[in-house]
C-alpha atoms as a PDB file:
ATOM      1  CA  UNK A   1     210.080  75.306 240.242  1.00  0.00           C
ATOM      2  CA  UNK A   2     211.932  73.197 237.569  1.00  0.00           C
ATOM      3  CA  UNK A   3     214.487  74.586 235.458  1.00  0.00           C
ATOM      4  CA  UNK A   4     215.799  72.951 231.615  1.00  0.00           C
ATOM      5  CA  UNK A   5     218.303  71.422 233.643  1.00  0.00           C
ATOM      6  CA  UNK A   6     215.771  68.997 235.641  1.00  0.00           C
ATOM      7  CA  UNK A   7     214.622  68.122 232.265  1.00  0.00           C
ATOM      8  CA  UNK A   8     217.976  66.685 231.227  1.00  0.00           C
ATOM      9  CA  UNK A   9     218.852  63.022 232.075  1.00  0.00           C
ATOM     10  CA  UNK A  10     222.501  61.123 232.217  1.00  0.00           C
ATOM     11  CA  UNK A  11     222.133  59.481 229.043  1.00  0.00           C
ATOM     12  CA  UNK A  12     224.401  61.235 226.583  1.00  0.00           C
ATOM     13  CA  UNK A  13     222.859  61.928 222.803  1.00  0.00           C
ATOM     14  CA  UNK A  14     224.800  60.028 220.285  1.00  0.00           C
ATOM     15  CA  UNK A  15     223.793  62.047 217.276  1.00  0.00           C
ATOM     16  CA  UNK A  16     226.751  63.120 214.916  1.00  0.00           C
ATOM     17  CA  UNK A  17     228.118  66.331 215.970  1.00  0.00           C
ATOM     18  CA  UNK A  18     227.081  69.323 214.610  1.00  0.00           C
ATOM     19  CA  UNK A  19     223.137  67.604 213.881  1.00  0.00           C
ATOM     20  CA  UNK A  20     220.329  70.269 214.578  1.00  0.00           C
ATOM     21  CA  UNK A  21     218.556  67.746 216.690  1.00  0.00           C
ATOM     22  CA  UNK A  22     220.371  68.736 219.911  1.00  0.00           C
ATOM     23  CA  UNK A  23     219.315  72.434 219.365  1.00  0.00           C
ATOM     24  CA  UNK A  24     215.918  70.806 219.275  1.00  0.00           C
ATOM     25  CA  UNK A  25     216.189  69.043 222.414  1.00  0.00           C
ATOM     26  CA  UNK A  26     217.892  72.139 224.190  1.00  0.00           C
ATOM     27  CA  UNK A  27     214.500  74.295 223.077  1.00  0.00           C
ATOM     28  CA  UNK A  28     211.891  71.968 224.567  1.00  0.00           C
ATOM     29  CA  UNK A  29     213.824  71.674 227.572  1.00  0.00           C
ATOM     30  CA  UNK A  30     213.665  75.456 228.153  1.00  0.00           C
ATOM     31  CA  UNK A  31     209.909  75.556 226.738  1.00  0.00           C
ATOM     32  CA  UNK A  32     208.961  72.887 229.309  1.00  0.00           C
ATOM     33  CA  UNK A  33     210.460  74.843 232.370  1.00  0.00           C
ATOM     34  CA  UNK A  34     209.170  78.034 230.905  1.00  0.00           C
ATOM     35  CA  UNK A  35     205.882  76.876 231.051  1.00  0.00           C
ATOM     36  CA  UNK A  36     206.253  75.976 234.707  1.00  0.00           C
ATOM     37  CA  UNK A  37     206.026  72.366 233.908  1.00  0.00           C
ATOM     38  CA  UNK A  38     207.772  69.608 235.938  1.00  0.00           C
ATOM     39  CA  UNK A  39     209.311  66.390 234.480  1.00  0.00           C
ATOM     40  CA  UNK A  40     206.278  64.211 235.821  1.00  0.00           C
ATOM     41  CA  UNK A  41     203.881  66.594 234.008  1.00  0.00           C
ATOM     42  CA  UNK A  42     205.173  65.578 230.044  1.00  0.00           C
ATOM     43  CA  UNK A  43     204.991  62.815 228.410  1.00  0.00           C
ATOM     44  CA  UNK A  44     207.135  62.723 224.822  1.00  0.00           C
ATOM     45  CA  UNK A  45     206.269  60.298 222.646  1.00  0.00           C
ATOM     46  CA  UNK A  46     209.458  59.915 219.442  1.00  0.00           C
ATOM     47  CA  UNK A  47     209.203  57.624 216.340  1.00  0.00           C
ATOM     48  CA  UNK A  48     212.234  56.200 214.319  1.00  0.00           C
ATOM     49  CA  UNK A  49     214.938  57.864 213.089  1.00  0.00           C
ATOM     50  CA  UNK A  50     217.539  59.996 214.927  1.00  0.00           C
ATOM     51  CA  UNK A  51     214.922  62.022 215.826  1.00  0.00           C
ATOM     52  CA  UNK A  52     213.270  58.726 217.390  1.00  0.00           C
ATOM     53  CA  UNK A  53     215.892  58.651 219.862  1.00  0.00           C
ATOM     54  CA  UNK A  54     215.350  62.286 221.915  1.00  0.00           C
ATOM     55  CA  UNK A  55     212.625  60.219 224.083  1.00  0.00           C
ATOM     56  CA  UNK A  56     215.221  59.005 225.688  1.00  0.00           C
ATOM     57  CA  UNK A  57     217.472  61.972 226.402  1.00  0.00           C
ATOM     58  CA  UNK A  58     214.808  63.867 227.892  1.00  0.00           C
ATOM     59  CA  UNK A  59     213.886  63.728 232.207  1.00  0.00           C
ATOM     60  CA  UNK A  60     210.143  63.037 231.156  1.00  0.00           C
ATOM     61  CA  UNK A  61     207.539  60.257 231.035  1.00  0.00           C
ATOM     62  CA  UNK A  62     208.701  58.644 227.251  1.00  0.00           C
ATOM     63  CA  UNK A  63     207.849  56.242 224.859  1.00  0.00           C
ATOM     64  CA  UNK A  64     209.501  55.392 221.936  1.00  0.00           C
ATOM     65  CA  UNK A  65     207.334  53.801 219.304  1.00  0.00           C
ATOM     66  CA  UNK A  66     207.214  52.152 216.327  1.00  0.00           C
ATOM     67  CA  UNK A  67     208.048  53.973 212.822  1.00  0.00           C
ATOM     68  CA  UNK A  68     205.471  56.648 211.835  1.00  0.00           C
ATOM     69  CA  UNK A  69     203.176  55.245 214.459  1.00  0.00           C
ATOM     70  CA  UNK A  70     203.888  58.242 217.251  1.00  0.00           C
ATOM     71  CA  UNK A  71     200.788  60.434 216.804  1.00  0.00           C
ATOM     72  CA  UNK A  72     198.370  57.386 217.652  1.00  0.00           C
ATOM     73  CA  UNK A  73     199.949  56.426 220.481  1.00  0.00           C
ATOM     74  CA  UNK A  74     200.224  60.108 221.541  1.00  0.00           C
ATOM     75  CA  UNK A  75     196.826  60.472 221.294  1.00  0.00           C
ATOM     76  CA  UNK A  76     195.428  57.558 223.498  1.00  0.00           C
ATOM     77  CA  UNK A  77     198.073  59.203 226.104  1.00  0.00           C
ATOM     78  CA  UNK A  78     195.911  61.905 226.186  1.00  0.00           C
ATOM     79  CA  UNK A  79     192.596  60.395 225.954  1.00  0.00           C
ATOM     80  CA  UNK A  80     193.741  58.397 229.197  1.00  0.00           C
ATOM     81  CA  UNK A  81     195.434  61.400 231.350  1.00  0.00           C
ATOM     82  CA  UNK A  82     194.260  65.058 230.062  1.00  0.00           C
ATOM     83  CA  UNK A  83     196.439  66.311 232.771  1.00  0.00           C
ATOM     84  CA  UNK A  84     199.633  65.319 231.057  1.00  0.00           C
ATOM     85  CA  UNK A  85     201.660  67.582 228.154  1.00  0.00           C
ATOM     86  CA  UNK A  86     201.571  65.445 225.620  1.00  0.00           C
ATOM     87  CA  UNK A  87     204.309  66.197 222.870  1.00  0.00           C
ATOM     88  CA  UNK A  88     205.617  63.920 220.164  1.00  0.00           C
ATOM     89  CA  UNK A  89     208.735  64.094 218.244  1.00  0.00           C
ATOM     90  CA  UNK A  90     209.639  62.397 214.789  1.00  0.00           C
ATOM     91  CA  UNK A  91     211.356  63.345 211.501  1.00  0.00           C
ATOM     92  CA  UNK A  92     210.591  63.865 207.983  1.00  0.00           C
ATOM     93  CA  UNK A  93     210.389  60.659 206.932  1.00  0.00           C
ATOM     94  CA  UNK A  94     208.627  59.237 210.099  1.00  0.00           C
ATOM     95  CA  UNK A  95     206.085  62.065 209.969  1.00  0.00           C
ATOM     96  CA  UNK A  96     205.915  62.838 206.342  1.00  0.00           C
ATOM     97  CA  UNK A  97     206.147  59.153 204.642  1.00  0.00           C
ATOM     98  CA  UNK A  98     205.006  55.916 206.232  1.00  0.00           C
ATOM     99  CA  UNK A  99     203.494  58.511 209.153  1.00  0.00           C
ATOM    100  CA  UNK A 100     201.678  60.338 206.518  1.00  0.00           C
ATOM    101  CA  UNK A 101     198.146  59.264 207.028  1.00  0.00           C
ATOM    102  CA  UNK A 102     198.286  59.392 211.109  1.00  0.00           C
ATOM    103  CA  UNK A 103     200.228  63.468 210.517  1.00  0.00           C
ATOM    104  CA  UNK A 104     196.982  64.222 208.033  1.00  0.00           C
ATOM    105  CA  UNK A 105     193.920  62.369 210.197  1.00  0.00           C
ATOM    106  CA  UNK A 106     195.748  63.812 213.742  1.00  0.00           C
ATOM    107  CA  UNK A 107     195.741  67.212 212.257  1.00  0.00           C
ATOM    108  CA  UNK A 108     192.253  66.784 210.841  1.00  0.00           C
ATOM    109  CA  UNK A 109     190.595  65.233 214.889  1.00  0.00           C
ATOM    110  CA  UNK A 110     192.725  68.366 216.695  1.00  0.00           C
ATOM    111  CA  UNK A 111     193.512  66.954 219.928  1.00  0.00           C
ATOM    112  CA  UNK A 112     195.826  68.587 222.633  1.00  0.00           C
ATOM    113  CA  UNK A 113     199.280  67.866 221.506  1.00  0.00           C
ATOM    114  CA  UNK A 114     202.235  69.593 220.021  1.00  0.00           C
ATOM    115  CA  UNK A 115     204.010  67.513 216.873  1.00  0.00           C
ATOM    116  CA  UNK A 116     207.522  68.692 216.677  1.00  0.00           C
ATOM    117  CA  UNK A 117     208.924  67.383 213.583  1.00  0.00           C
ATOM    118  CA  UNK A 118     212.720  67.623 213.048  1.00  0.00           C
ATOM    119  CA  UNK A 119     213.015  67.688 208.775  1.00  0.00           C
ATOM    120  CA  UNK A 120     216.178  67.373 207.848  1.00  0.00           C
ATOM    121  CA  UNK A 121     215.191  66.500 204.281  1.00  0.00           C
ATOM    122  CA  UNK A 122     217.297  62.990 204.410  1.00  0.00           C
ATOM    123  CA  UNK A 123     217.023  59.778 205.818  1.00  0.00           C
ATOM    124  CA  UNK A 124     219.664  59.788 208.151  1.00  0.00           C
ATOM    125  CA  UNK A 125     219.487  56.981 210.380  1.00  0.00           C
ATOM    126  CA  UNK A 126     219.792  54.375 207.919  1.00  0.00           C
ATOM    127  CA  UNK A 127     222.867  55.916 206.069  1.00  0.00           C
ATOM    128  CA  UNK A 128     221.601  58.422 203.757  1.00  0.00           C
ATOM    129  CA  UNK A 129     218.446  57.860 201.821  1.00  0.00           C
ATOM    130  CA  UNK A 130     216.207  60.197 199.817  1.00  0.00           C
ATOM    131  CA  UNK A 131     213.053  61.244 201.735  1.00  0.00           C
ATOM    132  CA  UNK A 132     209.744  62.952 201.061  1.00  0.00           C
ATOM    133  CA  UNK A 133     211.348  66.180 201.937  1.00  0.00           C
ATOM    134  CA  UNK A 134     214.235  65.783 200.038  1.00  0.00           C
ATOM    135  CA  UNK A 135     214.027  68.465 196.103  1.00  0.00           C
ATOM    136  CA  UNK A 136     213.796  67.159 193.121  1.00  0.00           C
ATOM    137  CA  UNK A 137     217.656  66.446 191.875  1.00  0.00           C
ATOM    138  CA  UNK A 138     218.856  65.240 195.211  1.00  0.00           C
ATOM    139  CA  UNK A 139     220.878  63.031 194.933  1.00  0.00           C
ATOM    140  CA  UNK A 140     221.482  59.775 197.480  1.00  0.00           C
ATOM    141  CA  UNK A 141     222.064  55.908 197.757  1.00  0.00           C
ATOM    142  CA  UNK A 142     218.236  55.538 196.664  1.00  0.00           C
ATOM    143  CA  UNK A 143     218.729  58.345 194.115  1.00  0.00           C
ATOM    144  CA  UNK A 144     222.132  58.340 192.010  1.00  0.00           C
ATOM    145  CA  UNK A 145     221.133  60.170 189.058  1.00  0.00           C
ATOM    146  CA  UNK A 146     218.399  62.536 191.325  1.00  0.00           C
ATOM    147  CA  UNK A 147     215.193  62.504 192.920  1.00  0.00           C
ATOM    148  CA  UNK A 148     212.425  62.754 190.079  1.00  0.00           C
ATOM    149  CA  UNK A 149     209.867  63.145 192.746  1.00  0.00           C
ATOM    150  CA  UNK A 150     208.354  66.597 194.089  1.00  0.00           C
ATOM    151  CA  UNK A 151     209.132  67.240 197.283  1.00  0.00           C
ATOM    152  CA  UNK A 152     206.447  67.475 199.686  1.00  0.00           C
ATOM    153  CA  UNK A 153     204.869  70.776 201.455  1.00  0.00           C
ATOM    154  CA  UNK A 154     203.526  69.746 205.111  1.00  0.00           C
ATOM    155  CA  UNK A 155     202.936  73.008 206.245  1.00  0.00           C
ATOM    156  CA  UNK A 156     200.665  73.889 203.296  1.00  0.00           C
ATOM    157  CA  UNK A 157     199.197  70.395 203.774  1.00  0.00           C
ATOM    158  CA  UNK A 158     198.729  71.190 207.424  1.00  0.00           C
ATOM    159  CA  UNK A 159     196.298  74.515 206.515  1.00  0.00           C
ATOM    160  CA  UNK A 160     194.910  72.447 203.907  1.00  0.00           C
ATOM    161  CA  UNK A 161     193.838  69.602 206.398  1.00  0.00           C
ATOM    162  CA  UNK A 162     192.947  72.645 209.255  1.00  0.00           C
ATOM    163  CA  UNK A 163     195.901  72.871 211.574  1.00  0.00           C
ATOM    164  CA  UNK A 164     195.499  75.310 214.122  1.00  0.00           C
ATOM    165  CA  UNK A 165     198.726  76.302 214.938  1.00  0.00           C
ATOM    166  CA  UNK A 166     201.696  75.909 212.142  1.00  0.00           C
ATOM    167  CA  UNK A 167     204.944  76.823 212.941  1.00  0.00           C
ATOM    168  CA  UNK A 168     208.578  76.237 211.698  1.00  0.00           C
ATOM    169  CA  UNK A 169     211.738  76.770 213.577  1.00  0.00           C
ATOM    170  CA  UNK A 170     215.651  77.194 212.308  1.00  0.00           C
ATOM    171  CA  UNK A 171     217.919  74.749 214.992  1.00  0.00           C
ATOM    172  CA  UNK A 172     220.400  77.821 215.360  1.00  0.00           C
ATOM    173  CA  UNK A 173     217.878  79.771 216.137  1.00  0.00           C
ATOM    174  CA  UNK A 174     217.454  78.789 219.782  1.00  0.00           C
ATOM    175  CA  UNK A 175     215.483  81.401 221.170  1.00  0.00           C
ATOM    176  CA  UNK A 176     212.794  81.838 218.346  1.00  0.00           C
ATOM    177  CA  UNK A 177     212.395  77.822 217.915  1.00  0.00           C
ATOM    178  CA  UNK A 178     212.004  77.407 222.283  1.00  0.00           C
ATOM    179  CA  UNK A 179     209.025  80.208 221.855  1.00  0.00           C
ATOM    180  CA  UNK A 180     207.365  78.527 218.975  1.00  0.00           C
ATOM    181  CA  UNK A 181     207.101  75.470 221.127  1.00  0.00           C
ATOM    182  CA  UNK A 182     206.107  77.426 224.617  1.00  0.00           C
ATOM    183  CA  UNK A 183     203.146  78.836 222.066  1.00  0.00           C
ATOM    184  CA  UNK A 184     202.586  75.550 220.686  1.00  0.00           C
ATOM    185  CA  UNK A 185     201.905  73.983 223.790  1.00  0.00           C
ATOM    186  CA  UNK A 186     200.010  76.947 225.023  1.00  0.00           C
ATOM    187  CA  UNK A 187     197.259  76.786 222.357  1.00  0.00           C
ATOM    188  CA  UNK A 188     194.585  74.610 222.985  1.00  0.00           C
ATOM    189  CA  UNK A 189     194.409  71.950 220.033  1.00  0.00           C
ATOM    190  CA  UNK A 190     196.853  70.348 217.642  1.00  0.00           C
ATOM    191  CA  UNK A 191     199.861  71.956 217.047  1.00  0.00           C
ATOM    192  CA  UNK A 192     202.430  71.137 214.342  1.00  0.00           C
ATOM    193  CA  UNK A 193     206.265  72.374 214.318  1.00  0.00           C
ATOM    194  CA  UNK A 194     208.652  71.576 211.577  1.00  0.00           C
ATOM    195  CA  UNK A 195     212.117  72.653 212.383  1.00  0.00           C
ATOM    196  CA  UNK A 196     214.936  72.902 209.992  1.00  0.00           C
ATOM    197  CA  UNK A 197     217.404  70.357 211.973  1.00  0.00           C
ATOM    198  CA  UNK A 198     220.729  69.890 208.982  1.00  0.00           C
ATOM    199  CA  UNK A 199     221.905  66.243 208.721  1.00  0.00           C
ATOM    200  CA  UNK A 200     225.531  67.323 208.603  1.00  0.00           C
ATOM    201  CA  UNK A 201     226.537  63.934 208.051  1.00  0.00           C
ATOM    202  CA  UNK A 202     224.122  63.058 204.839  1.00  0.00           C
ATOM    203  CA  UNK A 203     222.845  66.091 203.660  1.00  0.00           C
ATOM    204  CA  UNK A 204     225.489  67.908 202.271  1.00  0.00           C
ATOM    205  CA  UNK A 205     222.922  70.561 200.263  1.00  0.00           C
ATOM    206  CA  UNK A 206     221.024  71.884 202.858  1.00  0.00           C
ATOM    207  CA  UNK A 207     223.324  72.947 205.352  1.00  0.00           C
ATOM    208  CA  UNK A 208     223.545  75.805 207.839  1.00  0.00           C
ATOM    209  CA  UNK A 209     224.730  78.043 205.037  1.00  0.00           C
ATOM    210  CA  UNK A 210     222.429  77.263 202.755  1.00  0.00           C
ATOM    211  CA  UNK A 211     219.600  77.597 205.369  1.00  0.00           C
ATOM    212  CA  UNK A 212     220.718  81.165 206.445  1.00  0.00           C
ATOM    213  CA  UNK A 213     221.013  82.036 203.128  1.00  0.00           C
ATOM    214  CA  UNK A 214     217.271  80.796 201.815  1.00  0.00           C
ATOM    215  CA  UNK A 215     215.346  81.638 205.091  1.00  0.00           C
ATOM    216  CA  UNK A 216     212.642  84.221 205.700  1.00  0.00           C
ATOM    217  CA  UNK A 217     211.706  85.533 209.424  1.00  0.00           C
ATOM    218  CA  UNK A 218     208.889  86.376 209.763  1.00  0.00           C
ATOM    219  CA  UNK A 219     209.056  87.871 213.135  1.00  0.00           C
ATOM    220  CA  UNK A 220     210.817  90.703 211.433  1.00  0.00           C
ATOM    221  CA  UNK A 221     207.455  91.148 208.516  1.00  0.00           C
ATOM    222  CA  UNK A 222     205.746  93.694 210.306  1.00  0.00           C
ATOM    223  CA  UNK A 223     202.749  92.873 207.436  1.00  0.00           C
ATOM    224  CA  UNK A 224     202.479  89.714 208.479  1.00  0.00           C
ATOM    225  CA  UNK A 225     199.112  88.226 210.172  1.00  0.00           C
ATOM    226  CA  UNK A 226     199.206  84.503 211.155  1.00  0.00           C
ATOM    227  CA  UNK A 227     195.711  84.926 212.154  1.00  0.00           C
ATOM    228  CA  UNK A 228     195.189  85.303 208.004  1.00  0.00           C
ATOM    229  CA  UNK A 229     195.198  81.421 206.716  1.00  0.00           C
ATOM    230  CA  UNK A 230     195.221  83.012 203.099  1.00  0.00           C
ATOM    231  CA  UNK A 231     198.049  85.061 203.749  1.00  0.00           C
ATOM    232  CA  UNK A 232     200.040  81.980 205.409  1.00  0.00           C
ATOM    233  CA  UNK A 233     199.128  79.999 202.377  1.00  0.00           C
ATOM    234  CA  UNK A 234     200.442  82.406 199.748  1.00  0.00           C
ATOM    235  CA  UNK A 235     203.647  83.161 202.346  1.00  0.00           C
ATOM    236  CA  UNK A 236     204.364  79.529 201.758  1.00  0.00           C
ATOM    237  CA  UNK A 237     203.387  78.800 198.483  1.00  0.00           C
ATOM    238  CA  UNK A 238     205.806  82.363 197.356  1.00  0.00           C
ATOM    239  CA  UNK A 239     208.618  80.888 199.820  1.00  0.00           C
ATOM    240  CA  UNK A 240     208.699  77.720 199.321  1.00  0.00           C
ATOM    241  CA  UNK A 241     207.931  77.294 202.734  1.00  0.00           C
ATOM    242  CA  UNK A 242     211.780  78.979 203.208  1.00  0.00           C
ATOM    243  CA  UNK A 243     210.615  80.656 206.249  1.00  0.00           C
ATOM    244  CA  UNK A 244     211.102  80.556 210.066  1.00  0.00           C
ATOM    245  CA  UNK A 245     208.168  81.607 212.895  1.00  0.00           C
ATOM    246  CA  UNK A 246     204.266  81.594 213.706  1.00  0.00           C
ATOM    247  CA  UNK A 247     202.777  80.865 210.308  1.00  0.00           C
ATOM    248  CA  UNK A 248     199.182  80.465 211.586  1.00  0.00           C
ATOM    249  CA  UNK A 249     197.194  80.073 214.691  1.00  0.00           C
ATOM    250  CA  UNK A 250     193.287  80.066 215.035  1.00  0.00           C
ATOM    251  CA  UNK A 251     192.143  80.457 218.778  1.00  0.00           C
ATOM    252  CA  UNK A 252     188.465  79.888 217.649  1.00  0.00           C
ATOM    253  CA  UNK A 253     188.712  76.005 216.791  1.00  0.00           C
ATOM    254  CA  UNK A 254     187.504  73.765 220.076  1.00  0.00           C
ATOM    255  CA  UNK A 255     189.878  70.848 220.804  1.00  0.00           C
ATOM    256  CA  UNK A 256     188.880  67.300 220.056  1.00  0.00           C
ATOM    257  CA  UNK A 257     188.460  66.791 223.756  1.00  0.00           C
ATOM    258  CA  UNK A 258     186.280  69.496 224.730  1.00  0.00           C
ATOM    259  CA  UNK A 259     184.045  68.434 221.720  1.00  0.00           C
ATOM    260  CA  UNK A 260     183.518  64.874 223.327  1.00  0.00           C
ATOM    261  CA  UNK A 261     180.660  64.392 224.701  1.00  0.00           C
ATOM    262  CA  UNK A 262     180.259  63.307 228.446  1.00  0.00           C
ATOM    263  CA  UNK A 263     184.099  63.629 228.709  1.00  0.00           C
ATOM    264  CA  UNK A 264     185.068  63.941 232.062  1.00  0.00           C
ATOM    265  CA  UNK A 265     187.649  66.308 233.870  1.00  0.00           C
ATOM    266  CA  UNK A 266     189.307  64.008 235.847  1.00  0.00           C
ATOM    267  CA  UNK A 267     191.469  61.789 233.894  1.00  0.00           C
ATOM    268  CA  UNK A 268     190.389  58.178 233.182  1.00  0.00           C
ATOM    269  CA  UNK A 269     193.609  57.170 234.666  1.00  0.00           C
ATOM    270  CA  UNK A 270     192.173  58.261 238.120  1.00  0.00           C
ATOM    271  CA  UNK A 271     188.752  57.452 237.679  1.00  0.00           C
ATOM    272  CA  UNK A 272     187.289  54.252 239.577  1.00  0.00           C
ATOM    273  CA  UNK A 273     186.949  51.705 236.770  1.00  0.00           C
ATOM    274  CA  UNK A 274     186.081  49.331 239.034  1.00  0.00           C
ATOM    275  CA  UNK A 275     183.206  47.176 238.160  1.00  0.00           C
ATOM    276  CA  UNK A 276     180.415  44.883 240.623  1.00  0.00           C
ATOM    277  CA  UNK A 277     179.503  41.298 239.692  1.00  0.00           C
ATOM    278  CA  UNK A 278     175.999  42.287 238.933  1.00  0.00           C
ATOM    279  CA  UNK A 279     177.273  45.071 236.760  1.00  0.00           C
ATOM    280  CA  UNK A 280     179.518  42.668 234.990  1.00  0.00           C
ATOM    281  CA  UNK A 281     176.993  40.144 234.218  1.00  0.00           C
ATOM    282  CA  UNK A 282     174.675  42.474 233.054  1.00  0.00           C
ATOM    283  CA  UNK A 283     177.225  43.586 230.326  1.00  0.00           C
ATOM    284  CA  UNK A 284     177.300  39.903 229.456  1.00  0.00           C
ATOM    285  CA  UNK A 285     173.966  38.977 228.870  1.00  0.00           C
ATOM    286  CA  UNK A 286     173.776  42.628 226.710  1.00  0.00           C
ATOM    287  CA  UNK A 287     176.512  41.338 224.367  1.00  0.00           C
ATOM    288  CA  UNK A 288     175.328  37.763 224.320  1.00  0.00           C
END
């Protein structure tokens, strides 16, 4: 049985110390062994960003695609082989800006897969830049007197578009963030996680401090359903969406896949797709 450490490769991250994304990594090392899997069974697709780069520090099948295009590639993956975990990993601004449309229409067709999102409010890869996460007032390169845009609420736009599972994580918070990923990739449809991962480099108002100061568990909200999708709303709306945990899961939504009809069980990337010469011409003179 695989442990987190057969999940880990030789290829050392080269984010700036003290970045939440290696808390990140750590948690869906130990969800992955958890859940019994092997390194052969997952397949973790990453965007751009410093995010984009955890496909390659993980003992997995991985692809590393092109900027906000890691959902549709993610989704053919499973399409082609059922049998594999599919996860995919971006940030705020891959997920949130130019991967806007593929986040809303991926959440809206609910296949299999668990979108991990690491939001660390900042474009950090390219030195610094305001992003769709970042509050109004921030202040960057791309922003010297202050962001005068809103920033924007994906887990409200998530219930909105009819997620199934919403969750968000805290990087310090090891234990609670690996869970919300085991669950993720237990429930049967499209799951999104945004975790809290600090930029310590660029982002010098949202730290850890300011994080532990602002967030809400709500593992310890003994009133709280996430089987409620009002409740989750107005918990985020009243928050901010300041708060760490299961927001909302619905068991009763079917999977894209099991909705497809004549879909078959055994993976197409097993199946015999093998055609005769008859076969072939016939297809021909169809089309002609």
């Amino acid at each position: 049985m695989a442990t987190f450490k057969d999940f880990r490769n030789k290829v050392k991250p080269n984010w700036c110390p003290g970045c939440g994304d290696f808390s990140v990594l750590a948690a869906m090392q130990r969800a992955f062994a958890n859940q019994g899997l092997n390194p052969e069974d997952v397949m973790l697709v990453s965007g751009i960003g410093c995010s984009g780069r955890i496909s390659g520090y993980m003992n997995a099948y991985g692809f590393h695609g092109i900027h906000g295009r890691a959902l549709p590639i993610a989704q053919g993956l499973k399409l082609a082989n059922r049998d594999l975990t599919v996860v995919v990993a971006g940030g705020d601004g891959d997920g949130f800006a130019i991967g806007m449309s593929h986040t809303i229409h991926a959440i809206r067709r609910n296949m299999d897969i668990t979108y991990i999102v690491m939001d660390n409010q900042v474009y950090g890869l390219t030195k610094g830049q305001t992003s769709p996460r970042s509050d109004v007032g921030f202040k960057t390169k791309s922003t010297p007197d202050g962001s005068i845009e809103s920033s924007i609420a994906p887990l409200e736009m998530a219930l909105t578009a009819g997620a199934g599972f919403v969750a968000q994580g805290f990087s310090t918070n090891l234990k609670q963030l690996t869970r919300l990923i085991q669950e993720g990739l237990q429930h049967k449809g499209f799951s999104l996680i945004n975790v809290y991962s600090p930029c310590v480099t660029y982002n010098k108002i949202n730290t850890y401090d300011w994080f532990k100061e602002h967030l809400v568990n709500l593992d310890e909200d003994e009133g709280y359903d996430p089987s409620n999708r009002m409740m989750a709303m107005q918990k985020l709306m009243e928050s901010n969406g300041l708060v760490t945990g299961l927001i909302y899961r619905n068991e009763n939504r079917k999977s894209y896949e099991e909705q497809i009809p004549g879909f078959r069980e055994m993976p197409l990337t097993k199946q015999d797709v093998k055609i005769g010469k008859e076969e072939f011409e016939d297809l021909l003179t169809e089309f002609a």
